[in-house]
Protein backbone atom coordinates (compact mmCIF):
# COMPACT_ATOMS: atom_id res chain seq x y z
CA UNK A 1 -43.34 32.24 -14.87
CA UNK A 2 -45.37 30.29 -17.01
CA UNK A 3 -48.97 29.95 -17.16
CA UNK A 4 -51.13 26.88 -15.39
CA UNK A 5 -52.50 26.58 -19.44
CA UNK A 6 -48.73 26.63 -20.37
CA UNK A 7 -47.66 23.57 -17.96
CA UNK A 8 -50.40 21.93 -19.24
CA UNK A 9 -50.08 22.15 -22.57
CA UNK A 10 -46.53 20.29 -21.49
CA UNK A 11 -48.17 17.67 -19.88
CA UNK A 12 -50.60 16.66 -22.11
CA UNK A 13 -50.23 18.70 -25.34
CA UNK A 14 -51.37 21.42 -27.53
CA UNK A 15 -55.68 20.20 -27.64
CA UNK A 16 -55.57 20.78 -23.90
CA UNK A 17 -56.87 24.54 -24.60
CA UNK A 18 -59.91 22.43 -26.21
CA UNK A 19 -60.68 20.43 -23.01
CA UNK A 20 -64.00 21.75 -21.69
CA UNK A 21 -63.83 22.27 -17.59
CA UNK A 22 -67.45 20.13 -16.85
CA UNK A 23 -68.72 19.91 -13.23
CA UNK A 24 -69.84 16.37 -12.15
CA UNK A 25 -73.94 16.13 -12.61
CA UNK A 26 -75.46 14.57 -9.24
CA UNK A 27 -76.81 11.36 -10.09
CA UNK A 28 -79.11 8.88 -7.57
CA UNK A 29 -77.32 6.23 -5.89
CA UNK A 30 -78.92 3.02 -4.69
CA UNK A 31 -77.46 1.01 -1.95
CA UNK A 32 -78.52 -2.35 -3.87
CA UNK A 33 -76.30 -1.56 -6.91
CA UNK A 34 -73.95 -4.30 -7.57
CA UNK A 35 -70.07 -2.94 -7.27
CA UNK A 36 -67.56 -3.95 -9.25
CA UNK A 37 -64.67 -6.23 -8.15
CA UNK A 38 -61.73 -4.59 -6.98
CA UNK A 39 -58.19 -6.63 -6.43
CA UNK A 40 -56.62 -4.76 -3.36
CA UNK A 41 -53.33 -5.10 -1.71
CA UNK A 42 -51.92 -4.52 1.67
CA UNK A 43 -50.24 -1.55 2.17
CA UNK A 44 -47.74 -2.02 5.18
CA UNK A 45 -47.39 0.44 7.76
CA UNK A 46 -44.33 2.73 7.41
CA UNK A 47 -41.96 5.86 6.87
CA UNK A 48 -40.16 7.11 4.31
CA UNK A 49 -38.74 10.25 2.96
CA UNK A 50 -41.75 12.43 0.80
CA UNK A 51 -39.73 14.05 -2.34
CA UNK A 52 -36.98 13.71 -3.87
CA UNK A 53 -33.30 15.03 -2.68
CA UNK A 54 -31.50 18.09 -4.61
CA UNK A 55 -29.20 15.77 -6.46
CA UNK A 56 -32.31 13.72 -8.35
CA UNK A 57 -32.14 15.05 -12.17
CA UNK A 58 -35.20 17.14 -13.31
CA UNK A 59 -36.44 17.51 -9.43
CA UNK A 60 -39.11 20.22 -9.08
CA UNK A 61 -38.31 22.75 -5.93
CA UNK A 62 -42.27 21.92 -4.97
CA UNK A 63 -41.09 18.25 -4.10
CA UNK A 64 -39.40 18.79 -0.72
CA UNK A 65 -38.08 16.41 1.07
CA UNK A 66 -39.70 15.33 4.36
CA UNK A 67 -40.46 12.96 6.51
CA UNK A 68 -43.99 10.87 6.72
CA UNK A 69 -45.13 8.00 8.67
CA UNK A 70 -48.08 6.17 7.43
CA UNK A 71 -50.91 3.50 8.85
CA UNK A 72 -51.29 0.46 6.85
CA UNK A 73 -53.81 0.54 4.14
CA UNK A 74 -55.33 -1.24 1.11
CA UNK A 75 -54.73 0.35 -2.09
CA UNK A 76 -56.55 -1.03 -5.52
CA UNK A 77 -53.86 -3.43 -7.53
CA UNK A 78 -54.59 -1.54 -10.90
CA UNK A 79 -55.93 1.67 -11.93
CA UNK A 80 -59.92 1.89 -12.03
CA UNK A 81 -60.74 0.17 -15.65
CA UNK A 82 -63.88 1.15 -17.83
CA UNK A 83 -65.70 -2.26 -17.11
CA UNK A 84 -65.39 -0.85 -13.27
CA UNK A 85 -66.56 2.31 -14.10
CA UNK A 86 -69.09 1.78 -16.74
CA UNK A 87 -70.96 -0.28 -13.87
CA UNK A 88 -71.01 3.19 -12.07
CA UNK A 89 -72.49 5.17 -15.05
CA UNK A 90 -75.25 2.70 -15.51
CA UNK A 91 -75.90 2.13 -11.75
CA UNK A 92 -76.05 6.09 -11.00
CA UNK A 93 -77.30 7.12 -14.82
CA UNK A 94 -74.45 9.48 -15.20
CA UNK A 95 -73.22 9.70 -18.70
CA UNK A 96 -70.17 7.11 -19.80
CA UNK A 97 -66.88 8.83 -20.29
CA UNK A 98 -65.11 8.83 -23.89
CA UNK A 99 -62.66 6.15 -24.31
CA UNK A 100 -61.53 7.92 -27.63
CA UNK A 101 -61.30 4.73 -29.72
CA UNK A 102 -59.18 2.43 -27.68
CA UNK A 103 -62.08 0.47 -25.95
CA UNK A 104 -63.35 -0.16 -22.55
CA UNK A 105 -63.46 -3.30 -20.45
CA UNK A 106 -59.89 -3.48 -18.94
CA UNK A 107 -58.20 0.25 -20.22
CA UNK A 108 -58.49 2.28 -17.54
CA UNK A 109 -60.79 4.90 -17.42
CA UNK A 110 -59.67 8.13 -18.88
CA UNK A 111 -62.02 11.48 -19.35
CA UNK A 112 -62.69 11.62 -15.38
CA UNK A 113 -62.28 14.80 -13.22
CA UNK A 114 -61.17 14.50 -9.41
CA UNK A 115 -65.16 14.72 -8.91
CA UNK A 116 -65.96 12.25 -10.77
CA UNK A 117 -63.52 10.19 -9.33
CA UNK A 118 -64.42 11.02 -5.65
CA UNK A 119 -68.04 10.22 -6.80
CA UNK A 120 -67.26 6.45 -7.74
CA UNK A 121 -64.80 6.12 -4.83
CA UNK A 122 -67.79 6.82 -2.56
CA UNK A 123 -70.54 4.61 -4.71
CA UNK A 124 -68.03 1.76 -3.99
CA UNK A 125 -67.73 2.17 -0.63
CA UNK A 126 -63.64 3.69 -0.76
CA UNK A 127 -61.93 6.72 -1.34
CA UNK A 128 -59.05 8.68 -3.02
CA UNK A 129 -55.71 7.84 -1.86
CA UNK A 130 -53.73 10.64 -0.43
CA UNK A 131 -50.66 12.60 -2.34
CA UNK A 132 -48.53 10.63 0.72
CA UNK A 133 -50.47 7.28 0.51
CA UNK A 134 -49.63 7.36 -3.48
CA UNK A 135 -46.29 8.16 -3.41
CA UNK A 136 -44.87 5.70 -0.33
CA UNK A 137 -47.02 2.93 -2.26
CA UNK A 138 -45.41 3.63 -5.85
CA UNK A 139 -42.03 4.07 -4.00
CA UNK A 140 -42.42 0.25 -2.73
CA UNK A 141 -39.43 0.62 -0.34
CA UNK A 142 -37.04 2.80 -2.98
CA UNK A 143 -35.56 6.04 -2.90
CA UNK A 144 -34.61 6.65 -6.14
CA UNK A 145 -36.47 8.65 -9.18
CA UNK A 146 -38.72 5.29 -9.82
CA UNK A 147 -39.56 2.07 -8.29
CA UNK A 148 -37.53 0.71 -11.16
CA UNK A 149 -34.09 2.06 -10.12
CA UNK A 150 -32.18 5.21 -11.88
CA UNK A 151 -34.38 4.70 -14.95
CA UNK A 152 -37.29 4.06 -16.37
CA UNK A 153 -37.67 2.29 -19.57
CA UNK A 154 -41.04 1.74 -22.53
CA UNK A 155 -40.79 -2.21 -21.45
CA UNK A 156 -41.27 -0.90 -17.81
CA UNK A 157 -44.39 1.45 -18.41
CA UNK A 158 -46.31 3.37 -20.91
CA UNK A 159 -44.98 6.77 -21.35
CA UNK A 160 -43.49 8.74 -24.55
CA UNK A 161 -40.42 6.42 -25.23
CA UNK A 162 -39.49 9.35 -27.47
CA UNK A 163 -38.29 11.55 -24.50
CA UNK A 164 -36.78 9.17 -22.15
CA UNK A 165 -34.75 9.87 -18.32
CA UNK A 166 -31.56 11.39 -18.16
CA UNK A 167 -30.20 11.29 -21.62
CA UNK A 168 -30.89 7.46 -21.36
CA UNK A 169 -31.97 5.84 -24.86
CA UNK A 170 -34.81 6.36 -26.33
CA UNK A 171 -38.19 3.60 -26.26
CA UNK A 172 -41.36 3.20 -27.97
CA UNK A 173 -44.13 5.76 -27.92
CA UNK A 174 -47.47 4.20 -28.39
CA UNK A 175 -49.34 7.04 -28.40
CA UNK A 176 -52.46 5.88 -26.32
CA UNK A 177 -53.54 3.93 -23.19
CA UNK A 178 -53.04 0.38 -22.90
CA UNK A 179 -54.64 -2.39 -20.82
CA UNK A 180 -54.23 -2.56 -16.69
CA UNK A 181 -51.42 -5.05 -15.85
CA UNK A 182 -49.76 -5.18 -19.16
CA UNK A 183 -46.12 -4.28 -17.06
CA UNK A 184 -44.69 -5.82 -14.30
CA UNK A 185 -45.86 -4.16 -10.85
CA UNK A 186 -44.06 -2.86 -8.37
CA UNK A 187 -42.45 -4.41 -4.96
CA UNK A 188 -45.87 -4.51 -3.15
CA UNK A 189 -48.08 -5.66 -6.18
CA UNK A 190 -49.18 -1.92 -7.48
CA UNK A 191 -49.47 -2.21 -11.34
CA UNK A 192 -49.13 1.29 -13.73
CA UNK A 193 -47.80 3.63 -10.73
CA UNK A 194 -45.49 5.23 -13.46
CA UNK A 195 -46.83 6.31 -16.69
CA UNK A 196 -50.29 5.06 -18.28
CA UNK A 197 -52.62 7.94 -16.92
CA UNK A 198 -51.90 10.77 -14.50
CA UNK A 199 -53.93 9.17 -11.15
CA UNK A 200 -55.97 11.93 -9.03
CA UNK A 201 -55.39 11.81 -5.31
CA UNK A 202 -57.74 13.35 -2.50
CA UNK A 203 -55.30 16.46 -1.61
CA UNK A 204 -55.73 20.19 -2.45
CA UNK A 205 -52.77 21.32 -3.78
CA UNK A 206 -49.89 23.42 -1.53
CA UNK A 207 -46.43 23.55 -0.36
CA UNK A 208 -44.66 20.42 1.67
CA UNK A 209 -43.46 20.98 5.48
CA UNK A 210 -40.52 21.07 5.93
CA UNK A 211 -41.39 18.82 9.67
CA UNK A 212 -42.37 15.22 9.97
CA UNK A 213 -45.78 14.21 9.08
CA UNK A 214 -48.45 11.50 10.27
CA UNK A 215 -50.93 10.49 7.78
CA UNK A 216 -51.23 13.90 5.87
CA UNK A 217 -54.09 15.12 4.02
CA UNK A 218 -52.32 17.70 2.01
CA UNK A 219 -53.58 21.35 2.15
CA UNK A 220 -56.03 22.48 4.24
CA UNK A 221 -56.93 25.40 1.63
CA UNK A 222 -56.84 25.47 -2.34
CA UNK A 223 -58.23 25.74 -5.54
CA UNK A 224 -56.33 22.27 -7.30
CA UNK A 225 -56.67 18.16 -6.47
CA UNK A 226 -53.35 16.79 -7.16
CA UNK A 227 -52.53 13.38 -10.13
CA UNK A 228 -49.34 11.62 -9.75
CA UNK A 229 -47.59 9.36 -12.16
CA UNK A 230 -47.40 10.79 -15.31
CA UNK A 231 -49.42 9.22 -18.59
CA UNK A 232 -48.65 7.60 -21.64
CA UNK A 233 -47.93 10.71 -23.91
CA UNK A 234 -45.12 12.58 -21.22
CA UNK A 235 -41.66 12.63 -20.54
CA UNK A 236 -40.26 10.12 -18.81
CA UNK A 237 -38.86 12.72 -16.32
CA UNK A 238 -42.76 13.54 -15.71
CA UNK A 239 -43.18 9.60 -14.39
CA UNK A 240 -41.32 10.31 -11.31
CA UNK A 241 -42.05 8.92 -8.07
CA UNK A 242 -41.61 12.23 -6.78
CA UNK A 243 -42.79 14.59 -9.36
CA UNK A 244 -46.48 16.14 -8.56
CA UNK A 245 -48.95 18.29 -10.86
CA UNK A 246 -52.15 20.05 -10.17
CA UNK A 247 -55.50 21.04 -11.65
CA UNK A 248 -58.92 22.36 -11.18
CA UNK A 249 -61.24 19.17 -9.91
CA UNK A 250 -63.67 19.69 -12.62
CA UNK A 251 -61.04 18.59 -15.14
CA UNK A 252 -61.07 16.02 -17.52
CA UNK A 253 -58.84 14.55 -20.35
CA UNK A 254 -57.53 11.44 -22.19
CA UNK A 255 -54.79 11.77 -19.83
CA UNK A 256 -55.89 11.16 -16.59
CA UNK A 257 -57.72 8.59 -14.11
CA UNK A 258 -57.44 7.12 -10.76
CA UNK A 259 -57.08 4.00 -8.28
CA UNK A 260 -58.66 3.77 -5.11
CA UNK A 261 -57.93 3.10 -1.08
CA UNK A 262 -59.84 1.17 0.97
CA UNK A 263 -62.17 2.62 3.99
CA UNK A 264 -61.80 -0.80 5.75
């Protein structure tokens, strides 16, 4: 069995043995902050199947099949940018994240841990969506591997083009973020669901029932937060709607960052 350092080093390559594991500092909040702007859309009410079914290429056996019935909810249109973000740092005086060279404004944020994330979801007044809430919202309606169909494509999202689905041919690779919105979204309006940056949801890591489930909020023990999507530098197999990955919530890397569900 490999290692958790070992799956990493497959999602996001060999430097991940030179990411540092930081805890979040506490930083003061004040209620008169300004927030930044954030485009939601409506969610619709719903169930679907959570997982993927045995015949789905390059399925993991953690992705189980099961049902889940959601409540309506809003969900942010685009991944939490550095402009959004940045407004956080100043407003709380935490430190800024690294955008390592590819600028700020409207990339996302990358360099965030699961704490940090929670931390700005609660400074704006939201929270983390949960591993159900992400998954029926990048789904949009489909059951297959992506909300694109059978494949996924380097014209459809930002992910290593080099390694593409199911012996299908090979796209670009462009080797670092790119701006929110620069692909067409999804059914329901969600932009970068597949590929871009890994996106941390709320749940602890653990096994799927095998029973239907109401509004889930994942394990009720664990040591890992859960990020969906897959980023710019993985396998397109890695993008799945389906496909989960865990990691301690003090992580951070180039890799990762997060979108955000209403509390209204």
């Amino acid at each position: 069995m490999k290692s958790s350092k070992e799956n990493l080093k497959r999602l996001f390559g060999d430097d991940v043995s030179k990411e540092p594991l930081i805890k979040a500092e506490e930083s003061p909040i004040a209620a008169s902050d300004p927030k930044p702007l954030i485009e939601w859309v409506n969610i619709p009410a719903g169930s679907f199947i959570m997982g993927s079914p045995e015949t789905e290429p390059f399925r993991k056996a953690d992705e189980i099949p099961h049902p889940v019935t959601l409540s309506a909810f809003k969900m942010s249109r685009y991944e939490i940018t550095f402009e959004q973000y940045d407004m956080f740092c100043e407003a709380t005086q935490r430190e800024k994240p690294k955008d390592e060279g590819w600028g700020r404004k409207k990339q996302p944020v990358i360099n965030v841990s699961w704490d940090d994330a929670t931390a700005f979801a609660g400074w704006v007044g939201c929270r983390l969506p949960t591993e159900a809430e992400w998954e029926y919202a990048c789904r949009a309606g489909t059951t297959t591997p992506f909300n694109t169909g059978e494949n996924l494509t380097t014209a459809q999202a930002n992910y290593n083009g080099n390694f593409p689905y199911n012996d299908s041919p090979k796209g670009e690779f462009r080797a670092r973020t790119v701006p929110v919105g620069s692909f067409a979204p999804n059914a329901w309006g969600l932009y970068d669901m597949h590929g871009n940056l890994w996106e941390w949801c709320n749940d602890r890591y653990g096994d799927y029932p095998q029973t239907a489930r109401t509004n889930p909020q994942g394990a009720e023990e664990g040591t890992f937060r859960v990020f969906r999507g897959g980023g710019w530098r993985n396998y397109a197999q890695l993008c799945r709607s389906a496909f989960r990955y865990k990691y301690f919530p003090d992580y951070r890397h180039f890799n990762i960052g997060f979108r955000v569900v209403s509390c209204d």
